[in-house]
Protein backbone atom coordinates (compact mmCIF):
# COMPACT_ATOMS: atom_id res chain seq x y z
CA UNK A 1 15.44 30.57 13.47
CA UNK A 2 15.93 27.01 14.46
CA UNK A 3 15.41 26.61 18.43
CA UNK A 4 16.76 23.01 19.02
CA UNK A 5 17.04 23.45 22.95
CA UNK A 6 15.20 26.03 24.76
CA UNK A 7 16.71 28.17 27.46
CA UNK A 8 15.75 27.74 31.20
CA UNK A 9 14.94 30.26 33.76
CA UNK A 10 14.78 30.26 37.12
CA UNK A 11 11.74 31.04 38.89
CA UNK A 12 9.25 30.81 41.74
CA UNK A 13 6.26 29.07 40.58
CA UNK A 14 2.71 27.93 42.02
CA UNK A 15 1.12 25.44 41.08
CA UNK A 16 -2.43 25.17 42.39
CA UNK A 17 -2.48 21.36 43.10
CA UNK A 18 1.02 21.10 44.19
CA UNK A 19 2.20 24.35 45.93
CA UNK A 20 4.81 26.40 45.20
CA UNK A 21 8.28 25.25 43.62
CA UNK A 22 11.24 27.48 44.65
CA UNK A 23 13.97 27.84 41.56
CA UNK A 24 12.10 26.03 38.81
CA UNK A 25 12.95 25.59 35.70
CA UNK A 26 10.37 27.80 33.60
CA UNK A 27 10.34 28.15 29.97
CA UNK A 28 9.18 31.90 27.73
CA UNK A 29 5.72 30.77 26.34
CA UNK A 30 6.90 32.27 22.89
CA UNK A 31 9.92 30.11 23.09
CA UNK A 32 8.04 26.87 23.89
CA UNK A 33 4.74 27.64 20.92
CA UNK A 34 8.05 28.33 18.43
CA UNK A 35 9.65 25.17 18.87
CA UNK A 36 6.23 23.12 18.89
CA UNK A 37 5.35 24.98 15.86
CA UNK A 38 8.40 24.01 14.17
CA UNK A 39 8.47 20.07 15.91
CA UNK A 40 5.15 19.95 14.32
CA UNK A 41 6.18 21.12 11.03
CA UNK A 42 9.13 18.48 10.85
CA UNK A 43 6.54 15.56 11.57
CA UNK A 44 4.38 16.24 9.00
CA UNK A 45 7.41 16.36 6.95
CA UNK A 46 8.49 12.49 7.93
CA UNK A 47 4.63 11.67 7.70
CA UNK A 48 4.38 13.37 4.32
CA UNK A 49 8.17 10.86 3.37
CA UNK A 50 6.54 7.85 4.35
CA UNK A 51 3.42 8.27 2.79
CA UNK A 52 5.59 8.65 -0.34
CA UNK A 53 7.91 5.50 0.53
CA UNK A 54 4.16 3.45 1.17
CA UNK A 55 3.01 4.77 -2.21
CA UNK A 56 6.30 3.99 -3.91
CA UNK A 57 6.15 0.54 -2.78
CA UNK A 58 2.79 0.13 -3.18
CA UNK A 59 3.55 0.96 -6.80
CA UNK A 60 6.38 -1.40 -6.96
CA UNK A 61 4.61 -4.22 -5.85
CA UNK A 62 1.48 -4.00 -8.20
CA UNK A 63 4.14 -3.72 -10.84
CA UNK A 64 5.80 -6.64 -9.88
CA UNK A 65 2.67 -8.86 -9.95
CA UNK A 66 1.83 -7.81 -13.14
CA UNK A 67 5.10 -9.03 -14.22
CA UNK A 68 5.05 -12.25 -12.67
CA UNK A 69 1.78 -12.32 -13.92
CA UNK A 70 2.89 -11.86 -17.68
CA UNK A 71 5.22 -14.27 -17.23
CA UNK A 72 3.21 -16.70 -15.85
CA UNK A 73 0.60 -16.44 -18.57
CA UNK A 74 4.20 -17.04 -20.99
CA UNK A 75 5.20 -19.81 -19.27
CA UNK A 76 1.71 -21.45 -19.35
CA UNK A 77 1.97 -20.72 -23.23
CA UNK A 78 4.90 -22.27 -24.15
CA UNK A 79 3.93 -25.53 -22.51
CA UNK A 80 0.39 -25.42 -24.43
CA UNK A 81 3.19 -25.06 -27.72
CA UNK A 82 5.29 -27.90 -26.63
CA UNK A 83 1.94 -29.98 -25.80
CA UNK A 84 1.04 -29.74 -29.26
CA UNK A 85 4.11 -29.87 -30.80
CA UNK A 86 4.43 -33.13 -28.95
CA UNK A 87 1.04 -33.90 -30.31
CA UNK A 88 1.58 -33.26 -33.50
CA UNK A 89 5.05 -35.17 -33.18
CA UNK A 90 3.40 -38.34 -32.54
CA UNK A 91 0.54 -38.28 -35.62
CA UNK A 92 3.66 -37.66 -37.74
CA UNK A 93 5.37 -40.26 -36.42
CA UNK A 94 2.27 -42.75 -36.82
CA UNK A 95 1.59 -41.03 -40.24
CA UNK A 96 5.84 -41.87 -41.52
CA UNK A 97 4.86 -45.69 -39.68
CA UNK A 98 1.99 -46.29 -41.86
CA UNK A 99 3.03 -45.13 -44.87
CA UNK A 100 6.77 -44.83 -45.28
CA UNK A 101 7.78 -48.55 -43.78
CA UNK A 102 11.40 -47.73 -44.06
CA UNK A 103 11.77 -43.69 -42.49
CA UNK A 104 12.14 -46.03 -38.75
CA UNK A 105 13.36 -49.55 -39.44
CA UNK A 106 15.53 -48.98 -36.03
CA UNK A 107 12.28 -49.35 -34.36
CA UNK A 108 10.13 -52.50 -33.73
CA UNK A 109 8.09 -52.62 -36.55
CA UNK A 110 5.17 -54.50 -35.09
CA UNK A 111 3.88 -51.31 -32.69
CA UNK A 112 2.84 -49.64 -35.67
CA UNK A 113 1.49 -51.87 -38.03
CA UNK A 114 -1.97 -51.12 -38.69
CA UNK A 115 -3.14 -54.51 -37.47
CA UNK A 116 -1.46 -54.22 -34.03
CA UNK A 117 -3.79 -54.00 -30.89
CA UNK A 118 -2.29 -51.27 -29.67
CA UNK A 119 -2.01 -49.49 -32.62
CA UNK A 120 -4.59 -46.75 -30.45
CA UNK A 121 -1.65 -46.02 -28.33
CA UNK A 122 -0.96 -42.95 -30.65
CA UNK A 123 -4.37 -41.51 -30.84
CA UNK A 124 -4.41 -42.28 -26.88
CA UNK A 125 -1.46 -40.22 -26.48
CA UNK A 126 -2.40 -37.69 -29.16
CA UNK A 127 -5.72 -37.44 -27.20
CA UNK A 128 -3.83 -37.07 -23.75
CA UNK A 129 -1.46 -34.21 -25.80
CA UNK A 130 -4.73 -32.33 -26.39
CA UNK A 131 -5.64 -32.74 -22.66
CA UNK A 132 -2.65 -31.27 -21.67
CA UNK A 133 -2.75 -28.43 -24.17
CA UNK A 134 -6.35 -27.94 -23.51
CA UNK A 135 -5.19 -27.26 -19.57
CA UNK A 136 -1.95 -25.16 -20.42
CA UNK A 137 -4.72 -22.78 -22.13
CA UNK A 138 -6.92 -22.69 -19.71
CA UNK A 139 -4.61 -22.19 -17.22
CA UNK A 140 -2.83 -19.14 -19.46
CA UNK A 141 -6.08 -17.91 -19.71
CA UNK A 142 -6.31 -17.23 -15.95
CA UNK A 143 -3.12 -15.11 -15.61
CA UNK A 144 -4.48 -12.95 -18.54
């Protein structure tokens, strides 16, 4: 039995600080420990439902960074891939230059003869391709 509202009676009562009340409201001690009893029972119910909702999204949320985590470490990846595809773009592209004059004859000719000054501005950029690849790893590396 549910007791939502518990019933009144009137009585005379003394209180020892106070005096006596005439026509006070006074409450069956039965009815009163029943209804705390069952007050205390429904908040350890809603205690019990948030500790599940906390958990829940507790759960949520670690799964979530290790998802952004994974894709992090992915996204990291593939620009390590296109750092050394570009890398390896550019030694082909030297490599056709110097030894197949005609695969770029839309190009000026004179940055990639072998006797050109900056003839090292492949390898520089191949070098700064393995920089960059070298840092996409390392960086992938931390999201592991």
């Amino acid at each position: 039995m549910k007791c939502d509202k518990l019933t009144a009676y009137k009585g005379d009562v003394t209180i020892p600080v106070y005096g006596s009340i005439a026509d006070a409201d006074v409450y069956l001690k039965k009815d009163v420990d029943k209804t705390l009893a069952e007050k205390d029972k429904e908040i350890a119910e809603l205690k019990q439902k948030l500790e599940d909702a906390k958990a829940t999204a507790y759960a949520d949320s670690v799964d979530a960074g290790m998802r952004e985590r994974k894709l992090k470490r992915a996204l990291w990846l593939a620009r390590a891939m296109c750092a050394q595809e570009s890398q390896y773009w550019g030694a082909y592209v030297r490599y056709v230059h110097l030894h197949e004059n005609s695969f770029y004859e839309f190009i000026n000719d004179d940055i990639f003869r072998r006797d050109n000054p900056n003839n090292d501005s492949f390898r520089m950029w191949s070098n700064r391709w393995r920089s960059v690849e070298r840092k996409c790893l390392k960086k992938a590396e931390e999201y592991k």
